[in-house]
Protein backbone atom coordinates (compact mmCIF):
# COMPACT_ATOMS: atom_id res chain seq x y z
CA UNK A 1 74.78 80.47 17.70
CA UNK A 2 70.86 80.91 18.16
CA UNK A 3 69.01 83.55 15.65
CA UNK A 4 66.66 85.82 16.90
CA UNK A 5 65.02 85.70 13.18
CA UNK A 6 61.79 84.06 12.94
CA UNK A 7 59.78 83.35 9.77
CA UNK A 8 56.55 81.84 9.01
CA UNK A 9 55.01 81.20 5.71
CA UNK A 10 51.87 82.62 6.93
CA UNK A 11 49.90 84.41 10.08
CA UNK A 12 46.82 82.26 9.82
CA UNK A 13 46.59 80.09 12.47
CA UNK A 14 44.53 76.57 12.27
CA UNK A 15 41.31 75.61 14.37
CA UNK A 16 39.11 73.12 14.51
CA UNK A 17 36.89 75.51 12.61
CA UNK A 18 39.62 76.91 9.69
CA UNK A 19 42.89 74.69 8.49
CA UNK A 20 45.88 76.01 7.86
CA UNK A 21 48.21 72.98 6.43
CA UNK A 22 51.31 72.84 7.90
CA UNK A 23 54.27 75.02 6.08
CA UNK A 24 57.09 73.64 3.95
CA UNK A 25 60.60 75.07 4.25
CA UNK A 26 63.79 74.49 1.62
CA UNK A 27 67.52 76.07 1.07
CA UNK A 28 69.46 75.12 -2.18
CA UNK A 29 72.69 76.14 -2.07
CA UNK A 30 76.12 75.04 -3.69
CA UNK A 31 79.56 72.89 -2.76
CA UNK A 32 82.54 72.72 -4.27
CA UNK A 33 84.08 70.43 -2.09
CA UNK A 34 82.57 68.38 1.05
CA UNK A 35 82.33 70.84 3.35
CA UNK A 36 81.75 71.03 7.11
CA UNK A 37 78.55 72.43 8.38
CA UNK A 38 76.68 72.87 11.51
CA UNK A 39 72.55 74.08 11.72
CA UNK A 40 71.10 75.40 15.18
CA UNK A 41 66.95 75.57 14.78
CA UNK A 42 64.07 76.50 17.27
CA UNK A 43 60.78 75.36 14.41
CA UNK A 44 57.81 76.33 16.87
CA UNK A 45 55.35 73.98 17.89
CA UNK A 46 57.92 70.65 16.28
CA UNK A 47 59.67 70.49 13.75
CA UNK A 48 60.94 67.85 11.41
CA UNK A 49 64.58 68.68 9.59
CA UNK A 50 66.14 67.01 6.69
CA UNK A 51 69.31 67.52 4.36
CA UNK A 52 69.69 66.25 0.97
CA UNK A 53 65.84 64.07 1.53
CA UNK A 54 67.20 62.30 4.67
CA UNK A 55 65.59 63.05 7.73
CA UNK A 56 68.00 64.04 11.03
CA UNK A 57 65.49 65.08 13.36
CA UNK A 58 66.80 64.04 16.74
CA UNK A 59 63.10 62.22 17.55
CA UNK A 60 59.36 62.94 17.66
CA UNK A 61 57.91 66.22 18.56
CA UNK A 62 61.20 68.29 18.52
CA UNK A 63 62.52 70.36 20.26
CA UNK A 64 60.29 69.98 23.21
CA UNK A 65 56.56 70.88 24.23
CA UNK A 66 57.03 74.63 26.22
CA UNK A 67 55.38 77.59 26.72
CA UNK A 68 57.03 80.15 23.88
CA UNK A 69 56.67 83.07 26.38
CA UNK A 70 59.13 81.36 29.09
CA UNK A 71 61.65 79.18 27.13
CA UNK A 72 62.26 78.82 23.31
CA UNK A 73 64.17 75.48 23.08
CA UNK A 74 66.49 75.05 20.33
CA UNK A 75 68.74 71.88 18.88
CA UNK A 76 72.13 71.80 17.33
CA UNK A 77 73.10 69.50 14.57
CA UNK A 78 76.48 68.85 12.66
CA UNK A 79 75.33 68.67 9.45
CA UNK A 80 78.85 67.17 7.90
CA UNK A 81 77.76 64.17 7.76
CA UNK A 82 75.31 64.67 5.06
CA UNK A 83 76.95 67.45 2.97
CA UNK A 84 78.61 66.45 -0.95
CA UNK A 85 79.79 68.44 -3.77
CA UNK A 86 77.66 69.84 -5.84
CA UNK A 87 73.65 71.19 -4.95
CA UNK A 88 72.46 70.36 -1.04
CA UNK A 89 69.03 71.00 0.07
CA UNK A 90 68.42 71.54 3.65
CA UNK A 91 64.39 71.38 4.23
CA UNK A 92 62.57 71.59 7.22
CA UNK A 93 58.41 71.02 8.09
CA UNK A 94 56.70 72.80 10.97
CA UNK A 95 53.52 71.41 13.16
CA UNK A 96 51.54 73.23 15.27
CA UNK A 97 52.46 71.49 18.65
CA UNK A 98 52.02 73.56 21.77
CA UNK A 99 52.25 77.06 20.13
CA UNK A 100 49.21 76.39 18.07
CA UNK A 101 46.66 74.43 20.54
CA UNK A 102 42.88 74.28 19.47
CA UNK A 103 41.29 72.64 22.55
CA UNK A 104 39.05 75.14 24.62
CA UNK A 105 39.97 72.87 27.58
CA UNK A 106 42.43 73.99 29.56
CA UNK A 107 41.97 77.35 27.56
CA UNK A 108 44.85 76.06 25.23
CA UNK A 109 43.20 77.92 22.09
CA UNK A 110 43.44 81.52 23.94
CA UNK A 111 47.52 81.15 24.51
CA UNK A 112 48.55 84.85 24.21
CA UNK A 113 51.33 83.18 22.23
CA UNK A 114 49.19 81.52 20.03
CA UNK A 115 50.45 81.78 16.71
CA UNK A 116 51.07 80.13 12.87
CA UNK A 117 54.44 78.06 13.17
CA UNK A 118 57.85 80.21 13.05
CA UNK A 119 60.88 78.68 12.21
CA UNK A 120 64.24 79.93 13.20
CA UNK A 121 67.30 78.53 12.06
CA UNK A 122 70.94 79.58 11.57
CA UNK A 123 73.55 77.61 9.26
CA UNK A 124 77.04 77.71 9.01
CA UNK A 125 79.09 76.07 6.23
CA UNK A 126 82.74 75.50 5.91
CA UNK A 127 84.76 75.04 2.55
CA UNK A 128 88.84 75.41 3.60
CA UNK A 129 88.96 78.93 4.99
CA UNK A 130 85.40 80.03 3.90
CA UNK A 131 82.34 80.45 5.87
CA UNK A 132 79.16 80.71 4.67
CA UNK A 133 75.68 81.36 7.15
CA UNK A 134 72.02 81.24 5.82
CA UNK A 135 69.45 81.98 8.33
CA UNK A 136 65.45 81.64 8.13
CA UNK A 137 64.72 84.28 5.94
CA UNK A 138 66.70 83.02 3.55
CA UNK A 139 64.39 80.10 2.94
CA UNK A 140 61.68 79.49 0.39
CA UNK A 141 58.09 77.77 1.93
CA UNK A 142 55.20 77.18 0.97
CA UNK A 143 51.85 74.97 2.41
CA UNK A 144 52.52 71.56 2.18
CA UNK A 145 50.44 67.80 2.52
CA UNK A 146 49.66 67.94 6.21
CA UNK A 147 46.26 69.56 5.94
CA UNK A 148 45.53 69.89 9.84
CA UNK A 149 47.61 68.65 12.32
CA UNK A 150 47.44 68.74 16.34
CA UNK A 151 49.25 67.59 19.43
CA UNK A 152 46.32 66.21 20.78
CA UNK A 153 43.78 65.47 17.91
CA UNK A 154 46.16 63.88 15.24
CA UNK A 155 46.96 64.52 11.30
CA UNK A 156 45.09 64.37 7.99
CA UNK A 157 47.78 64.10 5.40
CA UNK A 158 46.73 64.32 2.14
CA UNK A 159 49.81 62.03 -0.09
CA UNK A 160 48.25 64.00 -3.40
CA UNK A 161 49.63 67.31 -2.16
CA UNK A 162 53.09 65.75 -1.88
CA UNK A 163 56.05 67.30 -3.98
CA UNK A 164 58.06 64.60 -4.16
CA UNK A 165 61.69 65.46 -3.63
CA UNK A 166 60.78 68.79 -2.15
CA UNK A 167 63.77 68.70 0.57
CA UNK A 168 66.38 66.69 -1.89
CA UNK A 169 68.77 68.06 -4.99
CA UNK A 170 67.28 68.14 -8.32
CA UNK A 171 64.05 69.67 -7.37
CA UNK A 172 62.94 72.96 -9.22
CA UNK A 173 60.61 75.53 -6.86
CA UNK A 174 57.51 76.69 -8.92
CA UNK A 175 55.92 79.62 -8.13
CA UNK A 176 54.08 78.72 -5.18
CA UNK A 177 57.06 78.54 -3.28
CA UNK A 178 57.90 82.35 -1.84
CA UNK A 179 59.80 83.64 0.79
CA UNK A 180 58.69 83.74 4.23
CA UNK A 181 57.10 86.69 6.10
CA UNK A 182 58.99 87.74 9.22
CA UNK A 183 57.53 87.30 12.48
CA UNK A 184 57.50 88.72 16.34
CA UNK A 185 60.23 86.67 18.33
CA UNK A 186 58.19 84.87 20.73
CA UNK A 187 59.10 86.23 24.18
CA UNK A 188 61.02 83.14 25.81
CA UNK A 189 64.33 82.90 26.38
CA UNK A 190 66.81 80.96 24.40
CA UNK A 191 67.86 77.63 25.50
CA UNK A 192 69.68 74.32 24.00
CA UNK A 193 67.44 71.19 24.95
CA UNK A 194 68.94 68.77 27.13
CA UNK A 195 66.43 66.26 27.92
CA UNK A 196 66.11 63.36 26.04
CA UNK A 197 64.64 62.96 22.66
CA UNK A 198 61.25 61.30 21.97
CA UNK A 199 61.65 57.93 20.41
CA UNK A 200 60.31 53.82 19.00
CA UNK A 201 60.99 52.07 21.95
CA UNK A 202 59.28 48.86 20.62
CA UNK A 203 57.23 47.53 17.61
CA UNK A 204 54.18 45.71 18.32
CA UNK A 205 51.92 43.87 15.34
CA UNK A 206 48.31 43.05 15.82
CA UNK A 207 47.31 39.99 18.06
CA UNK A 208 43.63 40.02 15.97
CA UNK A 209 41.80 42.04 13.08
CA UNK A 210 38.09 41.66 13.52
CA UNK A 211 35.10 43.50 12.22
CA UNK A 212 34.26 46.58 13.92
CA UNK A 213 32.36 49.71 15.00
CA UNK A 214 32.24 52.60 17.01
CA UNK A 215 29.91 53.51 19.84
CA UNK A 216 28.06 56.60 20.10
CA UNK A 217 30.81 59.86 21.66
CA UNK A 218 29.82 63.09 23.20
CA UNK A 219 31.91 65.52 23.64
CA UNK A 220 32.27 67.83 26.91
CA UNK A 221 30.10 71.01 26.92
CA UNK A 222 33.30 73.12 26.28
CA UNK A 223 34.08 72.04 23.14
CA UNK A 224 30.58 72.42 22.05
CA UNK A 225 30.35 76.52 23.12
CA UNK A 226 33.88 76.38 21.52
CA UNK A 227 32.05 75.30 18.64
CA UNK A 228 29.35 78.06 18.44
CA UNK A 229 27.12 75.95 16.70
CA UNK A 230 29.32 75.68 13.61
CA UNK A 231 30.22 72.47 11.93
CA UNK A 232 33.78 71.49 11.61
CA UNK A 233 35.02 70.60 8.04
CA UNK A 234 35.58 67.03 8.95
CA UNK A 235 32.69 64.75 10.68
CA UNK A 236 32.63 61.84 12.92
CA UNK A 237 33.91 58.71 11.92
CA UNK A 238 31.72 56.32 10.39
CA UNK A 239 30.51 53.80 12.77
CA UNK A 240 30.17 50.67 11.17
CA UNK A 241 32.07 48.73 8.61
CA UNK A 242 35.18 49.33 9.72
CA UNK A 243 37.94 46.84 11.21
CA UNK A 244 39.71 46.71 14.40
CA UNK A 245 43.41 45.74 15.13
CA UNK A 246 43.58 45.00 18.49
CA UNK A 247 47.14 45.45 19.51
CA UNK A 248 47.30 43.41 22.63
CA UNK A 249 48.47 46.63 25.29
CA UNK A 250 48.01 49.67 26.12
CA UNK A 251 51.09 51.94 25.36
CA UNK A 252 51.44 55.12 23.58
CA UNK A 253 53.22 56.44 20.35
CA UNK A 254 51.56 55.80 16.57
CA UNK A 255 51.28 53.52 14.11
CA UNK A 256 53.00 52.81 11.00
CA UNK A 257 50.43 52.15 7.93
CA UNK A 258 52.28 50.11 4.94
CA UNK A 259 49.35 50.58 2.55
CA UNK A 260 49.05 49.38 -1.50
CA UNK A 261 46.06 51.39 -2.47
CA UNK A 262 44.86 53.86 -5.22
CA UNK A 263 44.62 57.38 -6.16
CA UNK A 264 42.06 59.12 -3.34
CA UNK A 265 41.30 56.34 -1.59
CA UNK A 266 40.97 57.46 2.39
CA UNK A 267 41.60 55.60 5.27
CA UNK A 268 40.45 56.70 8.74
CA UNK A 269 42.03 55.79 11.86
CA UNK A 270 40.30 55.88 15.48
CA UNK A 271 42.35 55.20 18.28
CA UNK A 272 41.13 53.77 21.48
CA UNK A 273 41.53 51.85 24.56
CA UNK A 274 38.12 50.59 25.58
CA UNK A 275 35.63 48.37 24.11
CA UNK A 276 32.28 48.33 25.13
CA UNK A 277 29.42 45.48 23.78
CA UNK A 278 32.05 44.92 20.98
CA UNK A 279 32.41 48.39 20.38
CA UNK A 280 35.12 51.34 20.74
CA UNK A 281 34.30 53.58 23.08
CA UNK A 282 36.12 56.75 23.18
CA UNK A 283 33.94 59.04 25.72
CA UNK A 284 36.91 58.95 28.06
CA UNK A 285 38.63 61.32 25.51
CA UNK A 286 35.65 63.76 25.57
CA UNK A 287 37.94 67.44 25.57
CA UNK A 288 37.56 67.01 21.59
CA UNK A 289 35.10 67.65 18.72
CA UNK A 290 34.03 64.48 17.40
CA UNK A 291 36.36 63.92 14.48
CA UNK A 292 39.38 65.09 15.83
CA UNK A 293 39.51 62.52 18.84
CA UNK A 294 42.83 60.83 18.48
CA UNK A 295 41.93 60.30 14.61
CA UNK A 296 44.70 60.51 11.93
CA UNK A 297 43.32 60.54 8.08
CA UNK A 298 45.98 59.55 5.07
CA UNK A 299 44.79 60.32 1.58
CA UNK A 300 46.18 57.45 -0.94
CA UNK A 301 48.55 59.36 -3.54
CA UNK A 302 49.06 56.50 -6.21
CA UNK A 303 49.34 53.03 -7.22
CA UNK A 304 52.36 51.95 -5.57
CA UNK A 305 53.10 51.21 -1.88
CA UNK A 306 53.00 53.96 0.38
CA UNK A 307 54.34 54.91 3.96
CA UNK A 308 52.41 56.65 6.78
CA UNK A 309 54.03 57.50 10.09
CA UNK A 310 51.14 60.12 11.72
CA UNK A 311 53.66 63.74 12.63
CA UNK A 312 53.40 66.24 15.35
CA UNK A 313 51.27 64.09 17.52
CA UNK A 314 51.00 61.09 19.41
CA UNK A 315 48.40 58.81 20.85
CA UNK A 316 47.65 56.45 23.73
CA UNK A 317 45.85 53.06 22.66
CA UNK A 318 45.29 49.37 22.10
CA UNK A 319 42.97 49.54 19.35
CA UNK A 320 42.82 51.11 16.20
CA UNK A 321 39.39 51.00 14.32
CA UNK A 322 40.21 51.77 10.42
CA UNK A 323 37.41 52.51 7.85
CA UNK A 324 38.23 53.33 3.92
CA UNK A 325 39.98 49.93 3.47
CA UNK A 326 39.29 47.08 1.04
CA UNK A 327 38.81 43.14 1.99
CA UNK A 328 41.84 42.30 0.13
CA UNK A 329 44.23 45.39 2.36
CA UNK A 330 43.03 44.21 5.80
CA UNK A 331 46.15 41.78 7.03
CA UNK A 332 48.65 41.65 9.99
CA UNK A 333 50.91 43.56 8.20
CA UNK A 334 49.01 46.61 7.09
CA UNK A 335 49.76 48.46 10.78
CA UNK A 336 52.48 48.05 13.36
CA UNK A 337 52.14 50.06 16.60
CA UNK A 338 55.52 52.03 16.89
CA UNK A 339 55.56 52.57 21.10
CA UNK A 340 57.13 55.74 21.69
CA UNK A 341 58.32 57.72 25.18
CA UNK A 342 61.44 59.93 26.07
CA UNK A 343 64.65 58.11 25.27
CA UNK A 344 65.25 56.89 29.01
CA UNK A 345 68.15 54.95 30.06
CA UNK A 346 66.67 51.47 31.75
CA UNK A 347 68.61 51.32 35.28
CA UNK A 348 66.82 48.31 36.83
CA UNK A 349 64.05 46.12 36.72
CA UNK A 350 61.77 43.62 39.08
CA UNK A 351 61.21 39.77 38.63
CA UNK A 352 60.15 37.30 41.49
CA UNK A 353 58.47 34.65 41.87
CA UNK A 354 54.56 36.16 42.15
CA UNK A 355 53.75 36.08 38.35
CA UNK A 356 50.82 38.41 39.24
CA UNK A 357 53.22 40.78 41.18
CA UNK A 358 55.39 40.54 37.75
CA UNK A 359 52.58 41.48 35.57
CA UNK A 360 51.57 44.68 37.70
CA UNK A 361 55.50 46.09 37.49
CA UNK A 362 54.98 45.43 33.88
CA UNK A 363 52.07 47.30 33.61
CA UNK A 364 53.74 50.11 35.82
CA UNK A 365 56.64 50.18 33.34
CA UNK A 366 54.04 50.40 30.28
CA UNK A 367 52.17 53.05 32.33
CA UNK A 368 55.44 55.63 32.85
CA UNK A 369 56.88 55.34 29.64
CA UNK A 370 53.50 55.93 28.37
CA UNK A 371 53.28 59.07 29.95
CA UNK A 372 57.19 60.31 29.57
CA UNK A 373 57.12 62.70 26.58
CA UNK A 374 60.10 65.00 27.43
CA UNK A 375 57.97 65.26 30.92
CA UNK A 376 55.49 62.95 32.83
CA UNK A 377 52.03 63.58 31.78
CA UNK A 378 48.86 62.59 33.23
CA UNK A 379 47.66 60.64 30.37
CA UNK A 380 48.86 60.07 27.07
CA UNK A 381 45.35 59.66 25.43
CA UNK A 382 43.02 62.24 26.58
CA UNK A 383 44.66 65.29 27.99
CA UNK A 384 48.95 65.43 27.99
CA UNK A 385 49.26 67.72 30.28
CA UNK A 386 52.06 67.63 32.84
CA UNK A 387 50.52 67.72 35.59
CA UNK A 388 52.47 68.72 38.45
CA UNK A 389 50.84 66.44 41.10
CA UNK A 390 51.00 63.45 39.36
CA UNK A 391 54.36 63.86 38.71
CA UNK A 392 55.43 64.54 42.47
CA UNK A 393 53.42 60.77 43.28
CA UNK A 394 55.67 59.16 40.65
CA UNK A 395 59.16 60.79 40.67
CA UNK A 396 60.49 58.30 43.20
CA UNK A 397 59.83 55.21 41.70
CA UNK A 398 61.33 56.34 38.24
CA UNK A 399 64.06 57.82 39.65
CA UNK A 400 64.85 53.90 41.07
CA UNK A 401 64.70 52.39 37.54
CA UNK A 402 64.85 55.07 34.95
CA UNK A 403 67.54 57.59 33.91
CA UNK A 404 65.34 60.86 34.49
CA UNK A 405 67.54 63.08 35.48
CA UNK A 406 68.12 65.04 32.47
CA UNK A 407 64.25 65.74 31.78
CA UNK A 408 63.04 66.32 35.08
CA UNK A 409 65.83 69.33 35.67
CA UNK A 410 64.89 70.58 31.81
CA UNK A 411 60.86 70.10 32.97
CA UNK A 412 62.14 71.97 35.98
CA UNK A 413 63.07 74.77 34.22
CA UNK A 414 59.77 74.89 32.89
CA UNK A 415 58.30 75.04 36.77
CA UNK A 416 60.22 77.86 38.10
CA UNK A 417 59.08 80.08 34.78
CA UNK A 418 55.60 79.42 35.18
CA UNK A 419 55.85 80.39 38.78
CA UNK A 420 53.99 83.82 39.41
CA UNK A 421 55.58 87.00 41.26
CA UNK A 422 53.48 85.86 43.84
CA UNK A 423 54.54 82.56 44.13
CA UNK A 424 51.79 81.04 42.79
CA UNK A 425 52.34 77.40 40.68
CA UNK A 426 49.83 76.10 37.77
CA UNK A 427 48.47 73.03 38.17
CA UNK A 428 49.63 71.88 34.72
CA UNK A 429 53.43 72.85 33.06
CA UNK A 430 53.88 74.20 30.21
CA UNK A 431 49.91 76.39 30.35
CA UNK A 432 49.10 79.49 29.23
CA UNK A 433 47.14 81.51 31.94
CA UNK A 434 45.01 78.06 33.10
CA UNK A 435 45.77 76.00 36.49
CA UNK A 436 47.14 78.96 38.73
CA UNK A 437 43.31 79.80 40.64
CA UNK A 438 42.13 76.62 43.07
């Protein structure tokens, strides 16, 4: 069953200008017994979903990357699993994904549907003959440690602002959490995602760590009269000093950081694929505000050794160029690149005898699973968009060695809704009003 209630903690929506960190969402309730249970949730842009602290979200950036206003895609889970006597917590965290774009490229930041997050989500528990069903509004939220967060840009997560246990049993709300507001039902209709989730295909370590910097980055002259003149709360990224973990290929996804630092410490992280003189050069990314150009920042929260896994984004790179560290944290281990596409099934492969021929179907390979996140984008680094025409030059050869059919008829779905009455296509699928005039 799908919910028509929608929630959100709050109606401010975040820009490169104003954050808005990205809302919390919990539901204590009681067992006697170990129940059955089932949860059906549509979190708009992605969501992340957890019961009792363990997380069950199907993959990255779920449910999928649409346009509210044609399709709202929705995921069932059988929560039995999970469920034991006594207090369970379901919890779930909303990013901004597609429903809350800030780029003026593209015109992604005038969406009529842009909006704060909304979270829908129905329940339905089992003990014996009883049934019990708790929907959105019957949810506590409240802001929590992902300051600003984009599908394009990246994350800052601040560790400090964690509540640790905040999705698990034994944790006691104080009064910051609060009950949602209700929200418009965005206009799209209901539908149960079928293509397949966005997952780690492949862990890659650093070939080399060496000193590094950044070269000099201008941005395109449409993010600058987004800008108005105005300064965005976070800067560029320092240019020297830092180090650079060159990862060997070019692939996309993000990067685990395994990090033993202290209270407050920062560590910045530029992603990139070209060097230039030594340096990284990310012009080729220009749609951005310098800053928020593939750039994830984690605030230290203690002592002891912490995780960080960037959310609600991905990125396309070799090299990441890291400042805020100490001599003694730079080593092999510190960051693994987690490589990342659409779950495809593998249905053939190539090998002769032409090494060079070899190398250029491996690139190939790198190059569409690079670009398969639920559909085939154009790049994975600079824009994400699903182009239409580059997906009609490279639908053959997948279909030959990939298992695509699921996601191209969901991304087809997407096509016919964006068509006008006139017939008219966008260039780019999901968009808001951009790509239909040529």
């Amino acid at each position: 069953m799908f919910s028509d209630v929608f929630v959100s903690e709050c109606r401010e929506v975040s820009t490169y200008l104003t954050y808005v960190a990205a809302p919390l969402f919990r539901k204590s309730f009681q067992l006697k017994e170990m129940a059955r249970g089932e949860a059906v949730i549509c979190g708009l842009g992605c969501y992340e979903l957890f019961v009792n602290g363990q997380r069950i979200t199907k993959g990255a950036l779920a449910p999928y990357i649409s346009n509210p206003d044609h399709i709202l895609y929705y995921d069932r889970y059988d929560l039995s699993p999970f469920l034991a006597a006594g207090e369970n917590v379901i919890g779930v965290m909303l990013g901004d994904g597609f429903l809350n774009s800030k780029t003026p490229v593209w015109e992604f930041n005038r969406n009529v549907f842009n909006a704060a997050p909304k979270l829908s989500i129905w329940v339905s528990l089992h003990e014996g003959e009883e049934e019990r069903v708790f929907e959105a509004a019957d949810f506590l939220c409240k802001k929590g440690p992902v300051i600003f967060n984009d599908l394009r840009s990246g994350i800052f997560y601040d560790k400090r602002l964690e509540e640790a246990g905040w999705n698990g049993p034994g944790f006691r709300e104080d009064e910051g959490w609060h009950r949602p507001i209700l929200v418009e039902r965005p206009r799209g209709r209901a539908k149960l995602c079928e293509a397949e989730p966005i997952r780690v295909q492949r862990e890659i370590r650093p070939v080399q760590i060496l000193p590094g910097r950044l070269a000099e980055y201008k941005p395109s002259e449409d993010v600058a009269a987004c800008l108005k003149g105005q300064t965005p709360p976070e800067g560029p990224p320092e240019r020297e000093g830092g180090y650079l973990f060159d990862f060997g290929e070019n692939n996309s996804g993000i990067f685990r950081l395994r990090i033993r630092g202290f209270r407050g410490q920062r560590i910045d992280i530029q992603c990139g694929e070209l060097l230039r003189d030594g340096a990284l050069d990310y012009n080729n990314m220009m749609y951005y505000p310098n800053g928020y150009v593939q750039r994830d920042i984690y605030i230290v929260g203690g002592s002891g050794e912490e995780v960080f896994e960037p959310l609600f984004t991905y990125h396309g790179f070799r090299y990441l160029y890291v400042t805020g560290l100490t001599e003694e944290q730079v080593h092999s281990n510190l960051l693994t690149f987690l490589v990342m596409s659409s779950d495809l099934e593998e249905r053939g492969s190539f090998v002769c005898s032409d090494e060079t021929a070899n190398q250029i179907h491996q690139m190939a390979r790198r190059s569409d699973r690079s670009n398969f996140y639920y559909f085939p984008v154009d790049c994975p680094h600079r824009e994400k968009n699903g182009w239409t025409g580059d997906a009609a030059a490279s639908a053959e050869h997948m279909i030959l060695t990939l298992g695509v059919e699921k996601s191209f008829q969901e991304w087809l779905h997407n096509i016919r809704l964006a068509q006008r009455e006139d017939g008219r296509l966008p260039g780019i699928v999901p968009t808001g009003s951009w790509g239909y005039d040529w």
